[in-house]
PDB file of N, CA and C in Angstrom:
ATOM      1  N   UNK A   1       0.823  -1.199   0.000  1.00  0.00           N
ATOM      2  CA  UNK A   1       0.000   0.000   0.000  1.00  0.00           C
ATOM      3  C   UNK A   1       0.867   1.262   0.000  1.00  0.00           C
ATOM      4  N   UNK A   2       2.033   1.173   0.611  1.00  0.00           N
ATOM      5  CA  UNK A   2       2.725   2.377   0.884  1.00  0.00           C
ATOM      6  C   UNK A   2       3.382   2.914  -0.706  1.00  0.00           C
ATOM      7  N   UNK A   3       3.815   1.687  -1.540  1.00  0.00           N
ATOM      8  CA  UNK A   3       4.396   2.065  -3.150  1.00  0.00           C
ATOM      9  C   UNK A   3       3.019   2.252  -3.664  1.00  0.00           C
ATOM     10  N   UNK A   4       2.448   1.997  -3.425  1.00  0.00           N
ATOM     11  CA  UNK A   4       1.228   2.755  -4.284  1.00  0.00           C
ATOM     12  C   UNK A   4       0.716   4.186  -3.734  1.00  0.00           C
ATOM     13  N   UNK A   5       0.968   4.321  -2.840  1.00  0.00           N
ATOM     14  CA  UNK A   5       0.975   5.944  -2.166  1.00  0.00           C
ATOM     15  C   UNK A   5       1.590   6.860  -2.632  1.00  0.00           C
ATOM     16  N   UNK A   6       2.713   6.024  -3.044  1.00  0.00           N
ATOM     17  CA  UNK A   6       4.385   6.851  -3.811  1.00  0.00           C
ATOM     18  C   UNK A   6       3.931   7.043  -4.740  1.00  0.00           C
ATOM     19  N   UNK A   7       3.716   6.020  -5.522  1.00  0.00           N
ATOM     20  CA  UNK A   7       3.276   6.564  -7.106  1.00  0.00           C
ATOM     21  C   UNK A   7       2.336   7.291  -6.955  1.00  0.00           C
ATOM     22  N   UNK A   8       1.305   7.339  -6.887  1.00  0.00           N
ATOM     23  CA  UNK A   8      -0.060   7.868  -6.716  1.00  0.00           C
ATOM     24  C   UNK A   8       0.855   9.566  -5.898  1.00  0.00           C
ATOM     25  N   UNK A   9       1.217   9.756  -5.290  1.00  0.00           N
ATOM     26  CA  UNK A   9       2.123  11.089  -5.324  1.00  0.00           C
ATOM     27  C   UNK A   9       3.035  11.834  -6.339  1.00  0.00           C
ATOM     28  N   UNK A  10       3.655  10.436  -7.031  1.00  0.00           N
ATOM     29  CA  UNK A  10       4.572  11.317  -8.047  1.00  0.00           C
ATOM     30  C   UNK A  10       3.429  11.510  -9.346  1.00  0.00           C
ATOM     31  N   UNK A  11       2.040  11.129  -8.964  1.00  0.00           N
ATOM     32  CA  UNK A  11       1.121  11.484 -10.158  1.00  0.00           C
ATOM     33  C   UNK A  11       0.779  12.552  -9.717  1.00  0.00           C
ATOM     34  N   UNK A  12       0.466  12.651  -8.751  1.00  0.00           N
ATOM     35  CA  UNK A  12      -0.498  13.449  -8.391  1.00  0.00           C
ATOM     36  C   UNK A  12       0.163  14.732  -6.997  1.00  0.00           C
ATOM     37  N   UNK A  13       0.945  14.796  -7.421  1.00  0.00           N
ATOM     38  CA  UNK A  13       2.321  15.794  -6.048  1.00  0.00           C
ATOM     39  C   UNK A  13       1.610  17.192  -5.477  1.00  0.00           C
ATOM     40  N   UNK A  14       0.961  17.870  -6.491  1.00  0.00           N
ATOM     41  CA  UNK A  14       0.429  18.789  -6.203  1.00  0.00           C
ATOM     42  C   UNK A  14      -1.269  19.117  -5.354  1.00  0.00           C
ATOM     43  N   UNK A  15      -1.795  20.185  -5.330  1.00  0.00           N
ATOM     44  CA  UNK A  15      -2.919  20.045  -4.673  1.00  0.00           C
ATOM     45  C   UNK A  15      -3.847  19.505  -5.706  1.00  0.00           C
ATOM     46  N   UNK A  16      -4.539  19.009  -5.354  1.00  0.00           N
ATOM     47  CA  UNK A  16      -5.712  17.461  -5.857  1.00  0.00           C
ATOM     48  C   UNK A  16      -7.224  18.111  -5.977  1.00  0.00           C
ATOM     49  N   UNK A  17      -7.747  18.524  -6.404  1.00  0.00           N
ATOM     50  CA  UNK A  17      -9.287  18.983  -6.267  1.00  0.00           C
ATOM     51  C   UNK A  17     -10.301  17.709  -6.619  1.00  0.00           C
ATOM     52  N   UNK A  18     -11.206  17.994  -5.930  1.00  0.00           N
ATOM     53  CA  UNK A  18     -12.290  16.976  -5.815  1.00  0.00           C
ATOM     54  C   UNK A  18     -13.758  17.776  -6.096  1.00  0.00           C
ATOM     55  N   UNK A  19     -14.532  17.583  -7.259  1.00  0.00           N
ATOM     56  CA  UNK A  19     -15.585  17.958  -7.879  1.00  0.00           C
ATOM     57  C   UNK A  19     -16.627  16.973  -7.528  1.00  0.00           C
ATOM     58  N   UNK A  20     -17.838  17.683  -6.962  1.00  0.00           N
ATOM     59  CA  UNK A  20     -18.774  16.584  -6.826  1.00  0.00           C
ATOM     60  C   UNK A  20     -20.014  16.935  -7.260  1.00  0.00           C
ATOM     61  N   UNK A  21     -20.833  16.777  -8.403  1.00  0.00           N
ATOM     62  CA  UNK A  21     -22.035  17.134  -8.971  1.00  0.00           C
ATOM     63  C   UNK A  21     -22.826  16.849  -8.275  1.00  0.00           C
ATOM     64  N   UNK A  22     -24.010  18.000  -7.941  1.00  0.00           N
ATOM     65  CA  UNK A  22     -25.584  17.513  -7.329  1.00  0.00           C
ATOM     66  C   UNK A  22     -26.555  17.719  -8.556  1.00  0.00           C
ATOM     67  N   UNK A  23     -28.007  16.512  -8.661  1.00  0.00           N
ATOM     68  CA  UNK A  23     -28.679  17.447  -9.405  1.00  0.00           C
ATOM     69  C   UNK A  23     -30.292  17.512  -8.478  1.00  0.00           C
ATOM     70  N   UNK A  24     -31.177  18.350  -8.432  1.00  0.00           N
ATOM     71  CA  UNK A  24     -32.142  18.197  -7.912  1.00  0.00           C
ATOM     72  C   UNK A  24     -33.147  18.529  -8.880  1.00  0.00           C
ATOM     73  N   UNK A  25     -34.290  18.219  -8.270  1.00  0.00           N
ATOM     74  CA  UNK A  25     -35.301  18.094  -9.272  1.00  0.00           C
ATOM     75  C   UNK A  25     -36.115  19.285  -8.942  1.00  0.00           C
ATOM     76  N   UNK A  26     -37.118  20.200 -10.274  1.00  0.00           N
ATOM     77  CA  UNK A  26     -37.061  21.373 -10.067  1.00  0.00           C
ATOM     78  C   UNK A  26     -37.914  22.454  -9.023  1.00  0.00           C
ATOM     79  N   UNK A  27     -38.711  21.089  -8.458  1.00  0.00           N
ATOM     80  CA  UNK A  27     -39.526  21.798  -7.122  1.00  0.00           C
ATOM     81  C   UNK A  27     -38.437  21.849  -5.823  1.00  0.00           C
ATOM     82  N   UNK A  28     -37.060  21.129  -6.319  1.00  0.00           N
ATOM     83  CA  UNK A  28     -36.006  21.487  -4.903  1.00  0.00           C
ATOM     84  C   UNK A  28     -35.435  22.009  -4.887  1.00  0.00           C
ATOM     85  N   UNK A  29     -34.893  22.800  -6.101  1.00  0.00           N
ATOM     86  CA  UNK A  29     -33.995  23.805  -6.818  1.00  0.00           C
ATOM     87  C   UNK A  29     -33.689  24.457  -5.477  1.00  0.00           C
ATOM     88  N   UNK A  30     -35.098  25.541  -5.516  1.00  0.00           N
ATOM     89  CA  UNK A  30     -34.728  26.670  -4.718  1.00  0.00           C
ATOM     90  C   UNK A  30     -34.129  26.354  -3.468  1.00  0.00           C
ATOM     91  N   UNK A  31     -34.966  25.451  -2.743  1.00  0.00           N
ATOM     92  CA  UNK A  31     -34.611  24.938  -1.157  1.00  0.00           C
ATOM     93  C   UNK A  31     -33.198  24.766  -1.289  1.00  0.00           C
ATOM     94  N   UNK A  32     -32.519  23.525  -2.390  1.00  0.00           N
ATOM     95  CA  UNK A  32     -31.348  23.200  -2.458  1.00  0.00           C
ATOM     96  C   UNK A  32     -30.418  24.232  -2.306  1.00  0.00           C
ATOM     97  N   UNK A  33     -30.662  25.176  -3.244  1.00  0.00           N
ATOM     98  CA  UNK A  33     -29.779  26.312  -3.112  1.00  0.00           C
ATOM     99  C   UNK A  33     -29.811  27.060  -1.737  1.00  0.00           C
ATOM    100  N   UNK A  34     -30.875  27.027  -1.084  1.00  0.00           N
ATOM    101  CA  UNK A  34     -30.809  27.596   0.109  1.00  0.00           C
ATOM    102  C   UNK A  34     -30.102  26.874   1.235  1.00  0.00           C
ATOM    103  N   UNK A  35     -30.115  25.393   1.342  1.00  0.00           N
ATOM    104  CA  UNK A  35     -29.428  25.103   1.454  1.00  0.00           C
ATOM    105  C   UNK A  35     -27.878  24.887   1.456  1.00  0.00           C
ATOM    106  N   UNK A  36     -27.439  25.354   0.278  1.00  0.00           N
ATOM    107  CA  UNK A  36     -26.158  25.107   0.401  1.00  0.00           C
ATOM    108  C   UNK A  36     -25.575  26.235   0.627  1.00  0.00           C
ATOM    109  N   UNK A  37     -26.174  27.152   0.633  1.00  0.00           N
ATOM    110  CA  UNK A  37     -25.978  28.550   0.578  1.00  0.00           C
ATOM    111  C   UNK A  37     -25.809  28.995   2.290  1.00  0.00           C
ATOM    112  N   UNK A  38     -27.307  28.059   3.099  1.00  0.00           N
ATOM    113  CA  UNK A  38     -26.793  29.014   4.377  1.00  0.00           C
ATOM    114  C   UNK A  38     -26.493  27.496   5.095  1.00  0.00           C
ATOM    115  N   UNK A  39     -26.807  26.442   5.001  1.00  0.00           N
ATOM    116  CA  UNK A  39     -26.706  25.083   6.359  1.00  0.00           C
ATOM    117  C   UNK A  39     -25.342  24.774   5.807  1.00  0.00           C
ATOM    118  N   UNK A  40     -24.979  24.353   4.619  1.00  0.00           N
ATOM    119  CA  UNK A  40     -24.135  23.375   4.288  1.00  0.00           C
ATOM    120  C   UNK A  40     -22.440  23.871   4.600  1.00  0.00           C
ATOM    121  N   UNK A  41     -22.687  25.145   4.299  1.00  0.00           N
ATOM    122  CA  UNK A  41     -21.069  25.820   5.019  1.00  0.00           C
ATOM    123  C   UNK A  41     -20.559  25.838   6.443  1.00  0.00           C
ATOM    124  N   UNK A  42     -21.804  25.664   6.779  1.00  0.00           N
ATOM    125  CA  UNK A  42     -21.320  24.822   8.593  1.00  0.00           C
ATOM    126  C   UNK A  42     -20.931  24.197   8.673  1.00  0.00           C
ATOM    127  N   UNK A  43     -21.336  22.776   7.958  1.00  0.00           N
ATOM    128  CA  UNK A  43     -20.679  22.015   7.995  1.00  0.00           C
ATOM    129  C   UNK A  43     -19.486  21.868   7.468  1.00  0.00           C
ATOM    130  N   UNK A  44     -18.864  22.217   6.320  1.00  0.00           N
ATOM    131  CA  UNK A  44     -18.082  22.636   5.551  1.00  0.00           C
ATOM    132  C   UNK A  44     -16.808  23.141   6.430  1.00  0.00           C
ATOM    133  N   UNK A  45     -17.610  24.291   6.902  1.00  0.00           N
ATOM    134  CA  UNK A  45     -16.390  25.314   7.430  1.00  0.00           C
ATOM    135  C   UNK A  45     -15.548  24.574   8.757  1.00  0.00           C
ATOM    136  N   UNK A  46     -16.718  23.234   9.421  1.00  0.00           N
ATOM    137  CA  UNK A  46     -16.001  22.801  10.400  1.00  0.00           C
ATOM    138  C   UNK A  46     -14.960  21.669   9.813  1.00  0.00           C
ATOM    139  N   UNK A  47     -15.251  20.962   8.640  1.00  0.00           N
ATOM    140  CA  UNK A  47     -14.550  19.868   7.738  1.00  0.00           C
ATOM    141  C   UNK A  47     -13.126  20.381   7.737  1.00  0.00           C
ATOM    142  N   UNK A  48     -12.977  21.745   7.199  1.00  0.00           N
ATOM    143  CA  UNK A  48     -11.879  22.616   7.126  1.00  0.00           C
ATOM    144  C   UNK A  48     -11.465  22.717   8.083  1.00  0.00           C
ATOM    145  N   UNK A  49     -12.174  22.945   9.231  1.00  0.00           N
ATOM    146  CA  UNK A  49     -11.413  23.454  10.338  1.00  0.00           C
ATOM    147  C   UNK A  49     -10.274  22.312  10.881  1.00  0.00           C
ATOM    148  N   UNK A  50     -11.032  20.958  10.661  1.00  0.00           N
ATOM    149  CA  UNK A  50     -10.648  19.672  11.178  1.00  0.00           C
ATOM    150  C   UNK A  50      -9.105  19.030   9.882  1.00  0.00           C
ATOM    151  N   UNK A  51      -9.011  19.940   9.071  1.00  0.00           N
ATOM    152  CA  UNK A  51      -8.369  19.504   8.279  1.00  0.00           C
ATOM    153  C   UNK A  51      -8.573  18.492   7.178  1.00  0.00           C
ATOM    154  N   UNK A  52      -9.791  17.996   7.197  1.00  0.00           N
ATOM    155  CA  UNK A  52     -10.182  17.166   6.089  1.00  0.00           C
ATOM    156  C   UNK A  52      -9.954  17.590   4.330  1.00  0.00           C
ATOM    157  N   UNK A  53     -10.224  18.824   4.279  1.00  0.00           N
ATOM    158  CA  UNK A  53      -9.800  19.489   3.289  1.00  0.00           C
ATOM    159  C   UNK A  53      -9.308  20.829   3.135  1.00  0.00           C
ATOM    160  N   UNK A  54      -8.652  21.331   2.219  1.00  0.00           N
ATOM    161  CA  UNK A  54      -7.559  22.642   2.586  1.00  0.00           C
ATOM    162  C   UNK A  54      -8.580  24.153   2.442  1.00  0.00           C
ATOM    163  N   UNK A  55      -9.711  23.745   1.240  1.00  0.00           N
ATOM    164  CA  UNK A  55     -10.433  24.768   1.023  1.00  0.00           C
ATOM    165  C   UNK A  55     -11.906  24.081   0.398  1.00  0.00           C
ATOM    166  N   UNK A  56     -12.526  25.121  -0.040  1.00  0.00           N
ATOM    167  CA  UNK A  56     -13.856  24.464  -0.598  1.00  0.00           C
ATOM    168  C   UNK A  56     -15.028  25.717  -1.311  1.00  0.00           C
ATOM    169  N   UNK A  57     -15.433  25.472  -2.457  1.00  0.00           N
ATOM    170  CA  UNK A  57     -16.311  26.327  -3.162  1.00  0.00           C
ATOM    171  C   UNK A  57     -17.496  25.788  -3.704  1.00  0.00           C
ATOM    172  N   UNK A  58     -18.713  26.191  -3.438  1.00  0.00           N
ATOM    173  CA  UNK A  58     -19.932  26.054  -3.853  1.00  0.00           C
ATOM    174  C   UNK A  58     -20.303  26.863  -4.862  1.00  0.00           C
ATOM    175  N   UNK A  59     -21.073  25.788  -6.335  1.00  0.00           N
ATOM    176  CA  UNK A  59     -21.012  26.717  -7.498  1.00  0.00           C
ATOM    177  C   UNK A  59     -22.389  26.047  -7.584  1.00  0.00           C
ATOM    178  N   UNK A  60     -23.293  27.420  -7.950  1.00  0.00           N
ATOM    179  CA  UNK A  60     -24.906  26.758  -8.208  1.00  0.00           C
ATOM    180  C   UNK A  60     -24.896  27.036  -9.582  1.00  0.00           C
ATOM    181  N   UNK A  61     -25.650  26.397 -10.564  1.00  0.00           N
ATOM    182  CA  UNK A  61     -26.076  27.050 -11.424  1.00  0.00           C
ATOM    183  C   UNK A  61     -27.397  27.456 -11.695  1.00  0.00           C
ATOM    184  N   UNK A  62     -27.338  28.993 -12.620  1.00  0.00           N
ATOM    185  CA  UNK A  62     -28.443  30.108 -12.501  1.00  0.00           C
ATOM    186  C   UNK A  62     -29.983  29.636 -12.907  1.00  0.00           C
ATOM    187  N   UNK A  63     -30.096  28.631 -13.921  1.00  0.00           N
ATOM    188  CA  UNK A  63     -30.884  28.398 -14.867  1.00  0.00           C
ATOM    189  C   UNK A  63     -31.013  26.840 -14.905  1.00  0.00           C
ATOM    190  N   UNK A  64     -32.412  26.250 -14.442  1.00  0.00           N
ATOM    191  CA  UNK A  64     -32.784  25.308 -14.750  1.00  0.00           C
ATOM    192  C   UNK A  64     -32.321  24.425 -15.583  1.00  0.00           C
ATOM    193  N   UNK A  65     -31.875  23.127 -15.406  1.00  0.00           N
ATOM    194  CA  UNK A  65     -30.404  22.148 -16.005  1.00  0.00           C
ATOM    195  C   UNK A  65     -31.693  21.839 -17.298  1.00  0.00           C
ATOM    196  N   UNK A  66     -31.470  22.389 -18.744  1.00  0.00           N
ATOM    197  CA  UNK A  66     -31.573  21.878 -20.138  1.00  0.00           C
ATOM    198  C   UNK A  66     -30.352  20.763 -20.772  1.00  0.00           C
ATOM    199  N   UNK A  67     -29.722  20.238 -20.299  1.00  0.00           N
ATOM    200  CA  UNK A  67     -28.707  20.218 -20.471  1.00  0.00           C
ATOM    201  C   UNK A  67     -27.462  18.976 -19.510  1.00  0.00           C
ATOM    202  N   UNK A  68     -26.806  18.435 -19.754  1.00  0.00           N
ATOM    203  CA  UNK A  68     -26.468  17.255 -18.436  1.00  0.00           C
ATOM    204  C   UNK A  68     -26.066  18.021 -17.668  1.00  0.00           C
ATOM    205  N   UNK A  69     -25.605  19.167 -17.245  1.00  0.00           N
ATOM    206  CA  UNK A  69     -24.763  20.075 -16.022  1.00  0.00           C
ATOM    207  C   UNK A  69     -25.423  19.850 -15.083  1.00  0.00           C
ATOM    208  N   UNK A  70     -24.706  19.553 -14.052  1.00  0.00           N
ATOM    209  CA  UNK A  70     -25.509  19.717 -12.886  1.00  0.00           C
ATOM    210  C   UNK A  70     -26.009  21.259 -12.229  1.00  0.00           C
ATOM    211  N   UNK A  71     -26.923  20.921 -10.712  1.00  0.00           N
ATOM    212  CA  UNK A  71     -27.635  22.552 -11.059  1.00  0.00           C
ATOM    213  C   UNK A  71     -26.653  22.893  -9.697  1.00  0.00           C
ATOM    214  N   UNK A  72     -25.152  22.225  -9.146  1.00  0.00           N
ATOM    215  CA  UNK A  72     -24.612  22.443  -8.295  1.00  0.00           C
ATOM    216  C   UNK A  72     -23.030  21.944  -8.009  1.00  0.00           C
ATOM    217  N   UNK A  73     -22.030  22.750  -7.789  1.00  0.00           N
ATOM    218  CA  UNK A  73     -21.076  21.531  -7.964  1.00  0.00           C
ATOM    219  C   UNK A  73     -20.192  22.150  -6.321  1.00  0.00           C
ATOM    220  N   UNK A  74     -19.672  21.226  -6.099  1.00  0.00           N
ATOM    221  CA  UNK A  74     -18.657  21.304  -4.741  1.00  0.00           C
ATOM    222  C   UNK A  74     -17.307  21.029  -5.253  1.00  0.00           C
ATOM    223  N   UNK A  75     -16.760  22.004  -5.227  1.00  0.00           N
ATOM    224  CA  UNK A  75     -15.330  21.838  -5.347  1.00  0.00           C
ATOM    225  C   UNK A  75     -14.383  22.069  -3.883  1.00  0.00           C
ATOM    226  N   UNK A  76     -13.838  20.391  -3.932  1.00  0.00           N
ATOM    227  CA  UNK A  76     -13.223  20.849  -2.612  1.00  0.00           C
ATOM    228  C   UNK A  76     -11.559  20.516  -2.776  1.00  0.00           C
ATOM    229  N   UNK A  77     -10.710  21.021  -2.172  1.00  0.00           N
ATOM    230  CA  UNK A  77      -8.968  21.435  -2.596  1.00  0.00           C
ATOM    231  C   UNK A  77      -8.240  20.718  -1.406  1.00  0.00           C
ATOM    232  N   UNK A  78      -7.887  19.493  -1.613  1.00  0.00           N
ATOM    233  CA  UNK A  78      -6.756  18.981  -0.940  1.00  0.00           C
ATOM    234  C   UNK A  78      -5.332  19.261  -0.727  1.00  0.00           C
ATOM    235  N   UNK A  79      -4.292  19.125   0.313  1.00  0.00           N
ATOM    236  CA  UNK A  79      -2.956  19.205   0.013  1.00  0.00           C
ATOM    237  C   UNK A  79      -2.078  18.133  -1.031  1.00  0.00           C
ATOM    238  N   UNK A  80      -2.889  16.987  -0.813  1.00  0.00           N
ATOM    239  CA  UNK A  80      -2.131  16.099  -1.827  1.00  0.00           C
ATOM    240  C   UNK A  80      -3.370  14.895  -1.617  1.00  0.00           C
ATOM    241  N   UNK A  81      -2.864  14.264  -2.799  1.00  0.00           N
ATOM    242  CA  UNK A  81      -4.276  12.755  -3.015  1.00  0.00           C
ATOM    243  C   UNK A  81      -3.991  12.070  -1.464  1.00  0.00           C
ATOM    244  N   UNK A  82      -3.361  11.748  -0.956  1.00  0.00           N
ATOM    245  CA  UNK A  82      -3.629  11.085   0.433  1.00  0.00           C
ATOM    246  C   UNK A  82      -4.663  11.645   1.199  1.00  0.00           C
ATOM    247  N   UNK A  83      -4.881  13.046   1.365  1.00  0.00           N
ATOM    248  CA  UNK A  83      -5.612  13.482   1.997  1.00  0.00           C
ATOM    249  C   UNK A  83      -7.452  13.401   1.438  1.00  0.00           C
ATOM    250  N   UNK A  84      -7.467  12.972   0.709  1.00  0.00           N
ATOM    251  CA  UNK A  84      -8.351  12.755  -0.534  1.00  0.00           C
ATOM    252  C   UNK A  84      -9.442  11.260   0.838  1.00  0.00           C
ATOM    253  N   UNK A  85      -8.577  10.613   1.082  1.00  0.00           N
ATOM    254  CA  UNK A  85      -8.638   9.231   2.212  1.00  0.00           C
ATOM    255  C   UNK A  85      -9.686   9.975   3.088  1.00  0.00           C
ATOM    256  N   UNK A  86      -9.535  10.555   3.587  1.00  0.00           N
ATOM    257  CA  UNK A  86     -10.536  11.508   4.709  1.00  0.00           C
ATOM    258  C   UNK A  86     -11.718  11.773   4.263  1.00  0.00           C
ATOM    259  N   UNK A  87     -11.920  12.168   2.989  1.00  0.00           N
ATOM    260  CA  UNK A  87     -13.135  12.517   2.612  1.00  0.00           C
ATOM    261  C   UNK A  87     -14.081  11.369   2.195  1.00  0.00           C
ATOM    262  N   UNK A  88     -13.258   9.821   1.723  1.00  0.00           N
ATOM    263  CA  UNK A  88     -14.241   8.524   1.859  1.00  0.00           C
ATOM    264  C   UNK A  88     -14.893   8.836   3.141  1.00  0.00           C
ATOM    265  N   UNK A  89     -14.065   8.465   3.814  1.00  0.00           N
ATOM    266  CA  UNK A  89     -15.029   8.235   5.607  1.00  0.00           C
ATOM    267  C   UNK A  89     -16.259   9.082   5.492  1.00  0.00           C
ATOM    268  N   UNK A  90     -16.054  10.187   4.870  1.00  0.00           N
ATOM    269  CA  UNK A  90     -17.692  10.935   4.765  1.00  0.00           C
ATOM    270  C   UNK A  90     -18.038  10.499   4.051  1.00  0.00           C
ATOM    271  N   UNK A  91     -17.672   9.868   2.810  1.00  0.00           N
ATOM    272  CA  UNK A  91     -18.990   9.632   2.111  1.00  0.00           C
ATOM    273  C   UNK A  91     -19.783   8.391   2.226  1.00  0.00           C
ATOM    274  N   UNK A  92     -18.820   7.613   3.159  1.00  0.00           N
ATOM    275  CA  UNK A  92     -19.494   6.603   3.635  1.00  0.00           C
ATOM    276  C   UNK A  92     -20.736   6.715   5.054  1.00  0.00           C
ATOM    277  N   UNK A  93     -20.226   7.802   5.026  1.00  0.00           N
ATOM    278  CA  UNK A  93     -21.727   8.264   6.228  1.00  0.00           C
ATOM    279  C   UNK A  93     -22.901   9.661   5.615  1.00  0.00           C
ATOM    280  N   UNK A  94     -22.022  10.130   4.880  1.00  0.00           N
ATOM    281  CA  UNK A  94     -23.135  11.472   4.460  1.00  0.00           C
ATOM    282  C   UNK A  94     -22.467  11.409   2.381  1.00  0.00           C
ATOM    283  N   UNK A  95     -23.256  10.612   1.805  1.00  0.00           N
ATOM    284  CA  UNK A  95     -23.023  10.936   0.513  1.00  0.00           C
ATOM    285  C   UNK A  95     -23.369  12.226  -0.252  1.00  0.00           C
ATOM    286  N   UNK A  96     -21.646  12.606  -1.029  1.00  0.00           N
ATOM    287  CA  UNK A  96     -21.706  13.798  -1.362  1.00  0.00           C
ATOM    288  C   UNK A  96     -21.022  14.778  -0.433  1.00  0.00           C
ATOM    289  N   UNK A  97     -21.638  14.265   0.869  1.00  0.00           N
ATOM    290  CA  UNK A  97     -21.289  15.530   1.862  1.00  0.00           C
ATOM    291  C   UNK A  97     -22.311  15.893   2.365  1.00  0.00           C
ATOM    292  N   UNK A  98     -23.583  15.682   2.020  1.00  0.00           N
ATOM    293  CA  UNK A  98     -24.891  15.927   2.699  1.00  0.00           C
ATOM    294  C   UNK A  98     -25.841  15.169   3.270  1.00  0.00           C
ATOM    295  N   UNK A  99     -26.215  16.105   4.159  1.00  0.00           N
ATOM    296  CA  UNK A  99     -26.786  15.526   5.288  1.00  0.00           C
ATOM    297  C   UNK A  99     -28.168  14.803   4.895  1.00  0.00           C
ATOM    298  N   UNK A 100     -29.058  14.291   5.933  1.00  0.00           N
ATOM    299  CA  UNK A 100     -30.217  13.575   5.258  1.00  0.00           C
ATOM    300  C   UNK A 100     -30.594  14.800   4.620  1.00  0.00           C
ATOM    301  N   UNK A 101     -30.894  16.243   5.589  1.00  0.00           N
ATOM    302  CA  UNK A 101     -32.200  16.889   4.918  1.00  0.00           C
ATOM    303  C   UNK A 101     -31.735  17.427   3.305  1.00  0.00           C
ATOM    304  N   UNK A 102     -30.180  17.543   3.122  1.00  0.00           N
ATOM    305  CA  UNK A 102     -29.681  17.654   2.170  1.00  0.00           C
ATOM    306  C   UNK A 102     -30.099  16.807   1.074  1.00  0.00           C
ATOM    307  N   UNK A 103     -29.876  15.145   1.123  1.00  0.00           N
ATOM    308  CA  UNK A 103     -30.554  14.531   0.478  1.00  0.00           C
ATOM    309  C   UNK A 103     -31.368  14.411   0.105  1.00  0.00           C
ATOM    310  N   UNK A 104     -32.429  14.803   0.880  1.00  0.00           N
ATOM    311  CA  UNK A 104     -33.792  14.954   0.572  1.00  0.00           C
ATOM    312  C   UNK A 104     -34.172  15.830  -0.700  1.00  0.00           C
ATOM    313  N   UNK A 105     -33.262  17.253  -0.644  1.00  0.00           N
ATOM    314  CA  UNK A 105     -33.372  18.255  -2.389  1.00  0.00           C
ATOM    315  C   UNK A 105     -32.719  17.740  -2.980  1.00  0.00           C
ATOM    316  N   UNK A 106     -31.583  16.749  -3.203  1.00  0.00           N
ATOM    317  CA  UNK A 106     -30.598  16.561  -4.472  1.00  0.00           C
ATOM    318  C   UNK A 106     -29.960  15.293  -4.127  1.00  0.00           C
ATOM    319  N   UNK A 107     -29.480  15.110  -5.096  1.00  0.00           N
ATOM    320  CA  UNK A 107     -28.654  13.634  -5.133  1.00  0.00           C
ATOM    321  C   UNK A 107     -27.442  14.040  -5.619  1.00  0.00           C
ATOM    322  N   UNK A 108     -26.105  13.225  -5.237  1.00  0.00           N
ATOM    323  CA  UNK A 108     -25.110  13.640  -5.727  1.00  0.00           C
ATOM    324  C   UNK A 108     -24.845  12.819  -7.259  1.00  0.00           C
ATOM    325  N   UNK A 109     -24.141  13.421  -8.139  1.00  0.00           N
ATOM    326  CA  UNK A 109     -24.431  12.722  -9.449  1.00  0.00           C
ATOM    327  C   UNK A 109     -22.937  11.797  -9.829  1.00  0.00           C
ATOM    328  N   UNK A 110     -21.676  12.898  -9.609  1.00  0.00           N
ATOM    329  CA  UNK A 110     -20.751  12.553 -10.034  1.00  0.00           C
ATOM    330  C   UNK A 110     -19.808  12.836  -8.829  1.00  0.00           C
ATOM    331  N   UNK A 111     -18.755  12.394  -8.698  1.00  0.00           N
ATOM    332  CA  UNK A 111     -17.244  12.627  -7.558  1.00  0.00           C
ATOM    333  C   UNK A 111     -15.809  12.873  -8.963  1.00  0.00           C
ATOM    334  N   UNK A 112     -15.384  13.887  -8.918  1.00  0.00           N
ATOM    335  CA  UNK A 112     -14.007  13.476 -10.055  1.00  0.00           C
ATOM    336  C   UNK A 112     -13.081  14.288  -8.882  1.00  0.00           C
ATOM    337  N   UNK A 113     -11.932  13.382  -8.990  1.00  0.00           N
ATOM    338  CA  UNK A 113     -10.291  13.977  -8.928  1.00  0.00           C
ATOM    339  C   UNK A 113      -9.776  14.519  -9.814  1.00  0.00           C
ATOM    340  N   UNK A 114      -9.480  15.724  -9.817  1.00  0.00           N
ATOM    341  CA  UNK A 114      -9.002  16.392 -10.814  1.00  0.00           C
ATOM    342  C   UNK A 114      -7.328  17.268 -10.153  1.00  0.00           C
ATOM    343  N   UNK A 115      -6.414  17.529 -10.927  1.00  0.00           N
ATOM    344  CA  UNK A 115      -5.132  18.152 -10.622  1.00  0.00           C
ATOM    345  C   UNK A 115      -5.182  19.403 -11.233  1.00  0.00           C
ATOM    346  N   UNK A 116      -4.966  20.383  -9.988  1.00  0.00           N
ATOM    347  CA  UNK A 116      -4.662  21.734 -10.536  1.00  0.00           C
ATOM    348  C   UNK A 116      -3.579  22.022 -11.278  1.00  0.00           C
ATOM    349  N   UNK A 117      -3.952  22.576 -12.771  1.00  0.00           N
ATOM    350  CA  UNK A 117      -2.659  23.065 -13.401  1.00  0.00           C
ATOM    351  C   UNK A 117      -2.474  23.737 -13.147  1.00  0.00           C
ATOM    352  N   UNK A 118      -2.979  25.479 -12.539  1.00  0.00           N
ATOM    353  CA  UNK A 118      -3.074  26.352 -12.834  1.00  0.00           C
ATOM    354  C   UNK A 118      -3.449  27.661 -11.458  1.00  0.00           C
TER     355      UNK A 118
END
């Protein structure tokens, strides 16, 4: 496990972002957004505090999904893919990152690892 840590570092050395699509359906839109807007950064802000992840941004989108986009995305910024490990344990208790009542407006759609170029 530990040479695969290595490699998986010399891929991935830099900070690691983690994208996670919600989509809700359009009588939850609004709630959802209200949601993430005022409950979900509590939780969030304490995740951070605890070190689980380095930073984190909530992106809604404006206009009813025509389209596969989701109507929400969580981008959250690791120090390196190991730390990436911390954020299973949540999703094995709160998928996505949200809580039941969270679940209740949206489902999470997609999870990607992605590497900052830039």
């Amino acid at each position: 496990m530990n040479y695969i840590k290595h490699l998986l570092r010399q891929v991935l050395p830099v900070l690691v972002s983690m994208l996670i699509g919600y989509t809700a359906k359009a009588e939850n839109r609004a709630a959802f957004r209200a949601y993430l807007k005022n409950t979900a950064p509590r939780r969030l802000d304490q995740w951070q505090a605890a070190e689980i992840f380095q930073s984190y941004q909530i992106i809604f989108q404006n206009f009813t999904a025509t389209n596969a986009a989701p109507d929400a995305v969580l981008i959250l910024t690791f120090k390196n893919f190991e730390d990436t490990y911390k954020w299973v344990e949540i999703e094995n208790e709160m998928p996505g990152g949200l809580s039941s009542a969270g679940l209740a407006l949206a489902q999470p759609v997609y999870n990607v690892l992605a590497e900052r170029l830039a």
